[in-house]
Protein backbone atom coordinates (compact mmCIF):
# COMPACT_ATOMS: atom_id res chain seq x y z
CA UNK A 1 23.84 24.06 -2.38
CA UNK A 2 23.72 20.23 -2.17
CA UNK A 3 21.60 17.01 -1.54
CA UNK A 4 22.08 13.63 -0.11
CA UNK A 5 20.48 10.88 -2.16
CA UNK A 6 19.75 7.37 -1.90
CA UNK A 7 18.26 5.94 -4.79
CA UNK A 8 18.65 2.34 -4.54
CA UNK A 9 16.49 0.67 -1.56
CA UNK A 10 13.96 -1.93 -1.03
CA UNK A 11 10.57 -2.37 0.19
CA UNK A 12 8.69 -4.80 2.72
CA UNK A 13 7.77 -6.48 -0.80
CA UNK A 14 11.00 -7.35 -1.83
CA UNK A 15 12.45 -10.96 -0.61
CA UNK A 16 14.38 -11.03 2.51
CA UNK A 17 13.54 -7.69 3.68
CA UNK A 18 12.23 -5.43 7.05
CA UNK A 19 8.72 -5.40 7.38
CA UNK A 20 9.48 -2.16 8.90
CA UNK A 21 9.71 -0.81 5.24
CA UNK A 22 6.26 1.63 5.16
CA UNK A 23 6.33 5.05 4.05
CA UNK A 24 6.23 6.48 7.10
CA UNK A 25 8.91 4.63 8.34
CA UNK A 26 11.27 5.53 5.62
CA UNK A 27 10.32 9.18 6.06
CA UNK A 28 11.35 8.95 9.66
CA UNK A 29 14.50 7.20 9.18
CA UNK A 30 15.86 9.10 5.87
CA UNK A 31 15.82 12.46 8.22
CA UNK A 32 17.75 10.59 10.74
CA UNK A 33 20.03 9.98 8.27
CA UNK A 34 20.12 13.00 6.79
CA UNK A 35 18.74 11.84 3.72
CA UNK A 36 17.00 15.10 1.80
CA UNK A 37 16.36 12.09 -1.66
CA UNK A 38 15.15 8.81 -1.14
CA UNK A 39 14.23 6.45 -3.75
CA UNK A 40 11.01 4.46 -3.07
CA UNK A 41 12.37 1.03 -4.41
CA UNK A 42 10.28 -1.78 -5.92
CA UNK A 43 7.84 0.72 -7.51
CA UNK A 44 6.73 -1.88 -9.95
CA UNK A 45 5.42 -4.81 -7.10
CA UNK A 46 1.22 -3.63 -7.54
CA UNK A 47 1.13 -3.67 -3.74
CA UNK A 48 3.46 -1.37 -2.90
CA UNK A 49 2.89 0.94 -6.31
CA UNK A 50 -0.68 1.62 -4.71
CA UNK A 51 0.42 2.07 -1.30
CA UNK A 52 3.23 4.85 -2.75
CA UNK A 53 -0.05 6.41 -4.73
CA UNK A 54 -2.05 6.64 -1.55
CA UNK A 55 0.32 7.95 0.44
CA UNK A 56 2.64 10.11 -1.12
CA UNK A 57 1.60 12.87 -3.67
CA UNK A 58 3.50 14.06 -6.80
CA UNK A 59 4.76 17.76 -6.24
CA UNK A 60 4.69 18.70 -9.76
CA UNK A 61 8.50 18.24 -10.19
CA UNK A 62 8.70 15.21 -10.43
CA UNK A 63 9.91 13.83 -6.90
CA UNK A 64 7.03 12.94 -4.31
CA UNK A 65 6.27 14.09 -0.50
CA UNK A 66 4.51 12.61 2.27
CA UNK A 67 2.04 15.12 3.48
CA UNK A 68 2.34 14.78 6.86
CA UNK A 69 6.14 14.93 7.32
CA UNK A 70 6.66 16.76 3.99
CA UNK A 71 11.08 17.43 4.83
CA UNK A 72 12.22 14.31 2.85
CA UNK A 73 11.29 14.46 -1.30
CA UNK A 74 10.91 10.58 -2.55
CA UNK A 75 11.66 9.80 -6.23
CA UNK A 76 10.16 6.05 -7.86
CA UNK A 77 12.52 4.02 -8.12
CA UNK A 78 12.72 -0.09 -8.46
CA UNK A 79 15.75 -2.70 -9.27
CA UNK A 80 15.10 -5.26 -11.92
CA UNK A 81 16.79 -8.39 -12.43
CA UNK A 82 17.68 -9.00 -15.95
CA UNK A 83 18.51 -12.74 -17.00
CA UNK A 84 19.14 -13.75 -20.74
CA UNK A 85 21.29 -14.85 -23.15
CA UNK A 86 23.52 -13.07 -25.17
CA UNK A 87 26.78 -13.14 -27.00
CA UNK A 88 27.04 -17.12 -26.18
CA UNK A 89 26.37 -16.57 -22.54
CA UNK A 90 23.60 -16.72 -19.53
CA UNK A 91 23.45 -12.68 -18.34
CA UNK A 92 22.89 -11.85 -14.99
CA UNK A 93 22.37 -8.28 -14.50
CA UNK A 94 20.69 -5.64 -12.24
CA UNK A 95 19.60 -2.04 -12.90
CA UNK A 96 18.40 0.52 -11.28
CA UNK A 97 15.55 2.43 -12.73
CA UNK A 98 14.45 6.09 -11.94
CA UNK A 99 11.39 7.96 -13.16
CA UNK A 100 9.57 10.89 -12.58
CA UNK A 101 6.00 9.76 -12.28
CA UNK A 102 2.84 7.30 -11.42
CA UNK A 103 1.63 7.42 -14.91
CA UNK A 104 5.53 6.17 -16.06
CA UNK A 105 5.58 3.48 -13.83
CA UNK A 106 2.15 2.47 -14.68
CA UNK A 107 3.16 2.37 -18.17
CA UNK A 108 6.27 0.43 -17.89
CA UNK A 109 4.20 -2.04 -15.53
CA UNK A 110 2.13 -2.67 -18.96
CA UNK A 111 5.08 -2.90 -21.21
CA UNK A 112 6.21 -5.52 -18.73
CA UNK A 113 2.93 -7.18 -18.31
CA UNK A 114 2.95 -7.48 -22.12
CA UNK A 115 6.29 -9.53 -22.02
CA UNK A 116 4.47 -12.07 -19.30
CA UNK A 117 6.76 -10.30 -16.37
CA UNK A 118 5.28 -11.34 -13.16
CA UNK A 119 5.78 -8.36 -11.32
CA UNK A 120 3.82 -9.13 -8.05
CA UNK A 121 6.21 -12.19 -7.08
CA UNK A 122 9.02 -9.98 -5.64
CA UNK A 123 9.76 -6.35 -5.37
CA UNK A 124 13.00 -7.05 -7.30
CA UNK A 125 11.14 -8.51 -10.45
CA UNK A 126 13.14 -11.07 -12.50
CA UNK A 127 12.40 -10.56 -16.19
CA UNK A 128 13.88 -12.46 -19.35
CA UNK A 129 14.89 -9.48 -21.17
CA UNK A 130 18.27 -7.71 -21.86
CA UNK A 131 19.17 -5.00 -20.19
CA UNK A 132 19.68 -3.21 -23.48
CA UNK A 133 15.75 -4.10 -24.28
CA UNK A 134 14.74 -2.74 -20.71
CA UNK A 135 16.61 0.22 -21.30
CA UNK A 136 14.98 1.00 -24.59
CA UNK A 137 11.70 0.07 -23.24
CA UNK A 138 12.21 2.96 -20.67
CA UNK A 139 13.51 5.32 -23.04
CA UNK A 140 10.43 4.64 -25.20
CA UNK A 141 7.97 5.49 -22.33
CA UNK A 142 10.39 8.65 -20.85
CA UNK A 143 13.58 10.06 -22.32
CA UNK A 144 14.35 10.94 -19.13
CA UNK A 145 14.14 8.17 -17.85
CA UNK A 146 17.35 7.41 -15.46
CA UNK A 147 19.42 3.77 -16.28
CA UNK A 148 21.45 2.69 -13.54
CA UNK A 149 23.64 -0.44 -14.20
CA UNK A 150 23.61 -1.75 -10.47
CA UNK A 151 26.50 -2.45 -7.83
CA UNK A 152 28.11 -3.43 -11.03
CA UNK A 153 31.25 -5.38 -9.90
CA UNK A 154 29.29 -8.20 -7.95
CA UNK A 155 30.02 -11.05 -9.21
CA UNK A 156 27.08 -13.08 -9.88
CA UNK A 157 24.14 -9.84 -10.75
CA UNK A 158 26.52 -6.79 -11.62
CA UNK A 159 27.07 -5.94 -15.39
CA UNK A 160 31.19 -5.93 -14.49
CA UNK A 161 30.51 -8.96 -13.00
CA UNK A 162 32.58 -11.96 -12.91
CA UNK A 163 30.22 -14.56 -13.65
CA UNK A 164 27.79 -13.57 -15.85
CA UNK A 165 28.92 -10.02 -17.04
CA UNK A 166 30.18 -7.88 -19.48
CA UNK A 167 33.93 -6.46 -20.46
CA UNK A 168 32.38 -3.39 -21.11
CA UNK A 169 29.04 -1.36 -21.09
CA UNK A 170 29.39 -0.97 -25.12
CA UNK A 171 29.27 -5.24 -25.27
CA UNK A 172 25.74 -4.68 -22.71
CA UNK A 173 24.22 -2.01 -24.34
CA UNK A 174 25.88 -1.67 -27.57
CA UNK A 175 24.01 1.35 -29.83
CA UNK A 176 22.22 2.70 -26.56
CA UNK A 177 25.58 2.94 -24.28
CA UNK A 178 25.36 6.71 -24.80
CA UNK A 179 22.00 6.70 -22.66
CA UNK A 180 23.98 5.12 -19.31
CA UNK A 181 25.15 8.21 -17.65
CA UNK A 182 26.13 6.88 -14.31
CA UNK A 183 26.68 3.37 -12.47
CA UNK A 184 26.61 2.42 -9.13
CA UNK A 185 29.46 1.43 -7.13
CA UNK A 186 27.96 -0.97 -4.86
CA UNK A 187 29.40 -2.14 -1.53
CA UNK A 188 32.03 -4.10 -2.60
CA UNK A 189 33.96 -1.18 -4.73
CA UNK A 190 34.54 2.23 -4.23
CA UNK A 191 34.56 5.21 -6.93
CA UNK A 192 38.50 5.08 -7.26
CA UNK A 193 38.36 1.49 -8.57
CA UNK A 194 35.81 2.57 -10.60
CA UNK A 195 37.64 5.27 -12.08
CA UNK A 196 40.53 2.90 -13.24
CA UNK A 197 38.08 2.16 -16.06
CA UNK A 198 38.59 4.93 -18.80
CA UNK A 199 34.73 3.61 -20.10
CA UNK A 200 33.43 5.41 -16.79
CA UNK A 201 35.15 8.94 -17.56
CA UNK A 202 32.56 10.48 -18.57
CA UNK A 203 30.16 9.02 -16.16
CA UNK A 204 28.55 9.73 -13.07
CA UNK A 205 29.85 6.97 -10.18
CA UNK A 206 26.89 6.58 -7.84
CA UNK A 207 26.39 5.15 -4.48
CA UNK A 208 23.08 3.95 -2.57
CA UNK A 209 22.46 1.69 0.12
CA UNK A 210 20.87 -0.74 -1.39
CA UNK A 211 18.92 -1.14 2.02
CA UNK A 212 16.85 -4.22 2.81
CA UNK A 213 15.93 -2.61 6.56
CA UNK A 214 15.17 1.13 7.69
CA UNK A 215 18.83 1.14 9.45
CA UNK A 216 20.81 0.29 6.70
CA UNK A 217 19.72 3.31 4.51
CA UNK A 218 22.48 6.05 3.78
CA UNK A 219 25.41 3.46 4.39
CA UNK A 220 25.81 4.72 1.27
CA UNK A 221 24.65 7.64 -0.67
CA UNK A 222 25.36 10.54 -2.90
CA UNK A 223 25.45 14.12 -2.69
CA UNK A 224 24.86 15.88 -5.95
CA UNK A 225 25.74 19.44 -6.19
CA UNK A 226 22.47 21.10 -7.45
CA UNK A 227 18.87 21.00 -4.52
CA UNK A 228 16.12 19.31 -4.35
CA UNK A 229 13.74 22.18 -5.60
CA UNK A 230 14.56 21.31 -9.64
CA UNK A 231 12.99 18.34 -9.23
CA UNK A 232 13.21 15.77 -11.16
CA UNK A 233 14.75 17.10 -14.17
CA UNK A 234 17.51 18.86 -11.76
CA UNK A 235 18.67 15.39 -10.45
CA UNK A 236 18.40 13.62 -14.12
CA UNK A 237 20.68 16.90 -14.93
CA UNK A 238 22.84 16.49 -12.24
CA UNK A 239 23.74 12.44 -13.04
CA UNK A 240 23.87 13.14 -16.80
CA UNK A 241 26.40 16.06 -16.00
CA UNK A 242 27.96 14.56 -13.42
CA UNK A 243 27.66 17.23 -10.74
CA UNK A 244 28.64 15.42 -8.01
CA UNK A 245 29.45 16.36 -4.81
CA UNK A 246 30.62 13.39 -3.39
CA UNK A 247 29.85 10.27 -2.23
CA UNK A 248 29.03 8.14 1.49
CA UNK A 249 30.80 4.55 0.95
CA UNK A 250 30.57 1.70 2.87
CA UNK A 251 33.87 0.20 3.37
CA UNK A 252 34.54 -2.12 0.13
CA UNK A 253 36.53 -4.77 2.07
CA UNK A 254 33.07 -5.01 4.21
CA UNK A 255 31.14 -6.17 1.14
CA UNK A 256 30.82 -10.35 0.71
CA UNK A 257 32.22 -10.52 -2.81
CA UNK A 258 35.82 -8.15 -2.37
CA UNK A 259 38.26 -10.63 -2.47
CA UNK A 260 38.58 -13.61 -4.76
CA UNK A 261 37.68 -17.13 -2.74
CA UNK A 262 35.55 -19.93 -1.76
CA UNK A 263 33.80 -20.03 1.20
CA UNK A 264 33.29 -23.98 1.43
CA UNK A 265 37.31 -24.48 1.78
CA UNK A 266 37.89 -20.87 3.47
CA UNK A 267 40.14 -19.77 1.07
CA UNK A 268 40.44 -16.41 0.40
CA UNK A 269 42.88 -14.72 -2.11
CA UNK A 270 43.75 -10.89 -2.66
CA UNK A 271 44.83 -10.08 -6.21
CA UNK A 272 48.23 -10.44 -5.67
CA UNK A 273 47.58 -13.89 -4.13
CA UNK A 274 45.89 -14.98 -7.19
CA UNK A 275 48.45 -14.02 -9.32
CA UNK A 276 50.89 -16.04 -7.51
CA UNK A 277 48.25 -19.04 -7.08
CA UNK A 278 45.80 -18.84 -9.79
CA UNK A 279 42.15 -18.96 -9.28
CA UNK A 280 41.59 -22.63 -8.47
CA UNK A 281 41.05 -23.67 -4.83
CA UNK A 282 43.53 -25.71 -3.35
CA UNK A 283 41.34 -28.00 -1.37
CA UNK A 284 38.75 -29.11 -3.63
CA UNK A 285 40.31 -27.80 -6.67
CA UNK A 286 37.52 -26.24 -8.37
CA UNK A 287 36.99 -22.52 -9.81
CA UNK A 288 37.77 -19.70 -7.18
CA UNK A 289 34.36 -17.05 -7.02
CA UNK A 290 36.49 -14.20 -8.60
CA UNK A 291 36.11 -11.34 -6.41
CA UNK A 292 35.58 -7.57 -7.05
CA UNK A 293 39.30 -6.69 -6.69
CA UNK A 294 40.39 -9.42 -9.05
CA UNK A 295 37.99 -8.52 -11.50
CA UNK A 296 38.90 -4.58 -11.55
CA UNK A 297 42.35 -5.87 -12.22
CA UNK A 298 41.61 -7.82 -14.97
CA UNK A 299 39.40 -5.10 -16.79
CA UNK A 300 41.53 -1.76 -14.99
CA UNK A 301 42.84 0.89 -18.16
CA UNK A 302 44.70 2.47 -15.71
CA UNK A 303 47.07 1.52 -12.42
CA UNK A 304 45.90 2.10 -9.40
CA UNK A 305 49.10 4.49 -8.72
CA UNK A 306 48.20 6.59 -11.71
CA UNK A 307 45.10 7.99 -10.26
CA UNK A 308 47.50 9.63 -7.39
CA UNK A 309 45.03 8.96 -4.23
CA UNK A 310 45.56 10.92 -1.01
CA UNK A 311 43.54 11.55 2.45
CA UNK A 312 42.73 15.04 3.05
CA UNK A 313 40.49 15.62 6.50
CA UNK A 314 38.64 12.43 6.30
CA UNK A 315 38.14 12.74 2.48
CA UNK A 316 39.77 10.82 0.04
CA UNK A 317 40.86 12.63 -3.14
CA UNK A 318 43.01 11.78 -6.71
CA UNK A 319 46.19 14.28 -7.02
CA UNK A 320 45.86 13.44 -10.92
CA UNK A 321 42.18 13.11 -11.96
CA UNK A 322 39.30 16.19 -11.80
CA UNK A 323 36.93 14.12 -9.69
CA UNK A 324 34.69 14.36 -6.46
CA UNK A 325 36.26 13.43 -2.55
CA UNK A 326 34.73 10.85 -1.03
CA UNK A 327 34.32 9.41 2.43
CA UNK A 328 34.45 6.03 4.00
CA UNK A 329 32.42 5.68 6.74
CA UNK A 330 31.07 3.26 9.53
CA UNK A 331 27.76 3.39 10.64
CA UNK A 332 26.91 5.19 13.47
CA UNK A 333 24.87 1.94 15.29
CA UNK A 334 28.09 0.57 14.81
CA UNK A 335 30.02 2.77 16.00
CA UNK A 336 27.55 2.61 19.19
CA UNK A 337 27.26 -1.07 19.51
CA UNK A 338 31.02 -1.90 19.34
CA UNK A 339 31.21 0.61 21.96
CA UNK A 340 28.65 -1.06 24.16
CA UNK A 341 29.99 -4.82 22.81
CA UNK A 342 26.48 -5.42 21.83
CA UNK A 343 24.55 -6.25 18.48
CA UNK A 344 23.88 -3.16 16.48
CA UNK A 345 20.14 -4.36 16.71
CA UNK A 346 18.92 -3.54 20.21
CA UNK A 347 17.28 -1.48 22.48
CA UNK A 348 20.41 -0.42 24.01
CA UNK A 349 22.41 1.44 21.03
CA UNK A 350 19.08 2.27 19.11
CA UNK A 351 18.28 4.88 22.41
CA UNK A 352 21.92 5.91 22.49
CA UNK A 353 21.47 6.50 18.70
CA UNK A 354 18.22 8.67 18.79
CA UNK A 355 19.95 10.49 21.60
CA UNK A 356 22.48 11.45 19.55
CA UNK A 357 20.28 12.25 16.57
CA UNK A 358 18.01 13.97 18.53
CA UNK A 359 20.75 16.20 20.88
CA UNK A 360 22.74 16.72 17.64
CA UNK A 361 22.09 16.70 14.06
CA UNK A 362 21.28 14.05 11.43
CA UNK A 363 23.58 10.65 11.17
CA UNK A 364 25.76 11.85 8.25
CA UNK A 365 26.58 14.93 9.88
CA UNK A 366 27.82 13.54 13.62
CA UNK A 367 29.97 11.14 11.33
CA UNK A 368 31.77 13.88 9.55
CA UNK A 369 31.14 17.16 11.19
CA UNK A 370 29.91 17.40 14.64
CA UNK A 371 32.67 18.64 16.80
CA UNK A 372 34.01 15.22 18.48
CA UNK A 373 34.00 17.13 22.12
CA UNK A 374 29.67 17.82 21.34
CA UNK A 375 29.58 13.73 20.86
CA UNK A 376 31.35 13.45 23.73
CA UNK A 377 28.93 15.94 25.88
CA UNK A 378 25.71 13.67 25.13
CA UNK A 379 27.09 10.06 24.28
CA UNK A 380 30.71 9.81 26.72
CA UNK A 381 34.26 9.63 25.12
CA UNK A 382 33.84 5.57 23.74
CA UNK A 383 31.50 6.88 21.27
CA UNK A 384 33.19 9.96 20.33
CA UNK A 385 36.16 8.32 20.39
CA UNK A 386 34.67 5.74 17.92
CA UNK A 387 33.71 8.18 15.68
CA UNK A 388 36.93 10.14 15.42
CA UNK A 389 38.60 7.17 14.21
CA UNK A 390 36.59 6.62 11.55
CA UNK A 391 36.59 9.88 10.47
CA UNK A 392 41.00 8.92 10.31
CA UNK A 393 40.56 5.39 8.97
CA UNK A 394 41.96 4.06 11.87
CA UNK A 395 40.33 0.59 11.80
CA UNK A 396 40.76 -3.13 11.84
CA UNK A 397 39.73 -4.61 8.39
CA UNK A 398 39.04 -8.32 7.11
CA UNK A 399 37.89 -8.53 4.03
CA UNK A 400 34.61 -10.03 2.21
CA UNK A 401 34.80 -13.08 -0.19
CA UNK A 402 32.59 -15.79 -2.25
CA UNK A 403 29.21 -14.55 0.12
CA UNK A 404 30.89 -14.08 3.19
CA UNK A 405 30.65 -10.44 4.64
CA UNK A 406 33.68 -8.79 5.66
CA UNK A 407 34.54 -7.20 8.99
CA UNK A 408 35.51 -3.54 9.96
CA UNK A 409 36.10 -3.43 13.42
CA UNK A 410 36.95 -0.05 15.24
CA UNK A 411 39.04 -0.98 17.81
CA UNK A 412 42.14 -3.25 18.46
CA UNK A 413 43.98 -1.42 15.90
CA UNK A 414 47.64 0.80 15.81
CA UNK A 415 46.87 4.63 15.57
CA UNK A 416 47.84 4.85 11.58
CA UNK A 417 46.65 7.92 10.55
CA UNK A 418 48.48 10.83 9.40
CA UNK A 419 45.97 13.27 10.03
CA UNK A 420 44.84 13.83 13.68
CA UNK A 421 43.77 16.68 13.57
CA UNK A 422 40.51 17.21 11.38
CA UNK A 423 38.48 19.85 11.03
CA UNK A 424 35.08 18.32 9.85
CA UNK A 425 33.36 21.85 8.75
CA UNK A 426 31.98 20.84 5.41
CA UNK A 427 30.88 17.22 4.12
CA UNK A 428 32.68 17.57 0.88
């Protein structure tokens, strides 16, 4: 038995997102995916908190169901934006929160209130407390509360981060570190640079979408090894003992902060570049935005080499470590509108997409296990094509720096893979 999660989205309420973000909405597209876990996001903003009580019901285990399309379970979730000072420096940091009920969030929204947190204002709220306070202030309302530094190599918000982060989650959270039983990757890193870090060991490495539109959930996503009908207490379980699956992941090089940079001049360095060049810029001279690769490098315990990585049927493994595969995908509406040479966004490759959906299975499945030939039946041999060289890695990639998105592009690219044949009959 397993489940696909996604516990790190957004709401309408939250700044610069859909307004496509409802309930309903998010029920409709998490089965497209092939979520079976979504996190609510921004259960804190008062707006949406009463919308989430009106319209989805607690099932006594501590995840939540919409009524009328009860397939996808919803757990409360929200992101908060920590920003203090401590240890001589301005802290920048977001979490991810989990909990198992209305009557915890209501609570924390009073503990918050209490410390003049304005939590209507965004559904990301900004608060001036440490992360190390917030997490004690959820521990004191539920022990099982679930503490999720977020995509925590980004430079400017992640508690890794570059610019105003930590070394290390003992500096963060110092006497409550043992309470932090996973992080999140984020879309700039992926778990092996995560598990370069001998802090993370014994920690679950997460992935979510972080989703500010209905399309963009499950580009990333985990898939715990226990189901959905323990509830709550089963997924708090399953992060604390790290019963994992695997993971979804975005590509990292995609994300805007992988590479060391700065946009302004265009310069972008890779680690090794940097170590030849420094981190100034060249052109104006000032401070380079220190990337996510840089910044692994600087903090890594281990080589990259010693974790012994290898591709095994679309799932990448370590030969040396005891931890879970994962796989890099694309999107499908990628995948689609690269085919077509048109935005992801339109009419045209949102049909072809519910077509294929609809015709075949859920969005995570086509990607890893549909039979390419069955893709191929309903969508022609561009799109089936498309997705067979994701599932080998065979791509064009440019990678991300100082705010500036990266590009993976599926074709114009050298067949590189070494496996061509692959047998997609289980995700993980």
């Amino acid at each position: 038995m397993s489940y696909a999660a996604d516990l790190h989205i957004h709401s309408r309420f939250s700044r610069a997102c859909s307004q496509q973000l409802n309930v309903p909405n998010l029920s409709m597209w998490a089965k497209l995916k092939g979520i079976d876990v979504l996190g609510t996001g921004d259960c804190l903003h008062p707006l949406w908190f009463a919308e989430l009580k009106s319209q989805l019901k607690e099932d006594g285990s501590g995840f939540l169901i919409n009524e009328k399309d009860p397939t996808v379970k919803f757990v409360l979730t929200v992101e908060i934006a920590s920003i203090y000072s401590h240890k001589g420096a301005v802290r920048r940091i977001h979490n991810v929160i989990v909990l198992p009920s209305f009557e915890s969030v209501a609570k924390l929204q009073q503990a918050l209130f209490a410390k003049k947190a304005k939590l209507g204002s965004d559904g990301r709220p900004i608060v001036g407390i440490s992360s190390k306070e917030l997490l004690r202030m959820c521990l004191e309302i539920d022990r099982n509360a679930i503490f999720v530094p977020a995509h925590i190599w980004t430079p400017y918000f992640g508690m890794f981060g570059s610019k105003s982060g930590y070394d290390s989650l003992q500096d963060c959270f110092e006497d409550l570190t043992k309470y932090i039983y996973a992080i999140e990757t984020g879309l700039s890193s992926d778990p092996a640079m995560n598990w370069r870090i001998k802090e993370l060991d014994n920690r679950s490495i997460i992935s979510s979408s972080d989703a500010h539109s209905l399309p963009k959930l499950g580009r990333e996503l985990t898939v715990f090894s226990g189901d959905t009908s323990s509830g709550f207490t089963g997924l708090f379980k399953d992060i604390k003992e790290q019963k994992i699956a695997g993971t979804i992941e975005f590509y990292p090089e995609e994300g805007k902060y992988h590479y060391t940079g700065h946009r302004n001049c265009n310069v972008k360095y890779s680690p090794e570049d940097t170590k030849e060049k420094g981190t100034k810029c060249p052109s104006c001279g000032k401070e380079l935005t220190v990337g996510v690769m840089e910044r692994v490098e600087e903090l890594a315990s281990r080589d990259v080499k010693e974790l012994g990585k290898f591709r095994e049927n679309g799932v990448i493994k370590l030969k040396n470590f005891n931890k879970p595969g994962y796989r890099m995908l694309v999107p499908l509406l990628q995948i689609i509108a690269e085919a077509f040479g048109t935005a992801p966004i339109t009419q045209k490759a949102m049909n072809e997409y519910k077509k294929l959906t609809s015709f075949l299975n859920s969005e995570i499945k086509i990607l890893t296990r549909v039979d390419i030939k069955e893709i191929a039946k309903v969508s022609g041999s561009k799109i089936a094509e498309g997705v067979d060289k994701v599932r080998r890695g065979d791509l064009v990639i440019d990678p991300g720096y100082d705010g500036v998105f990266g590009v993976v592009k599926i074709w114009g690219s050298e067949d590189k893979s070494q496996d061509k044949e692959v047998p997609q009959l289980e995700l993980f």
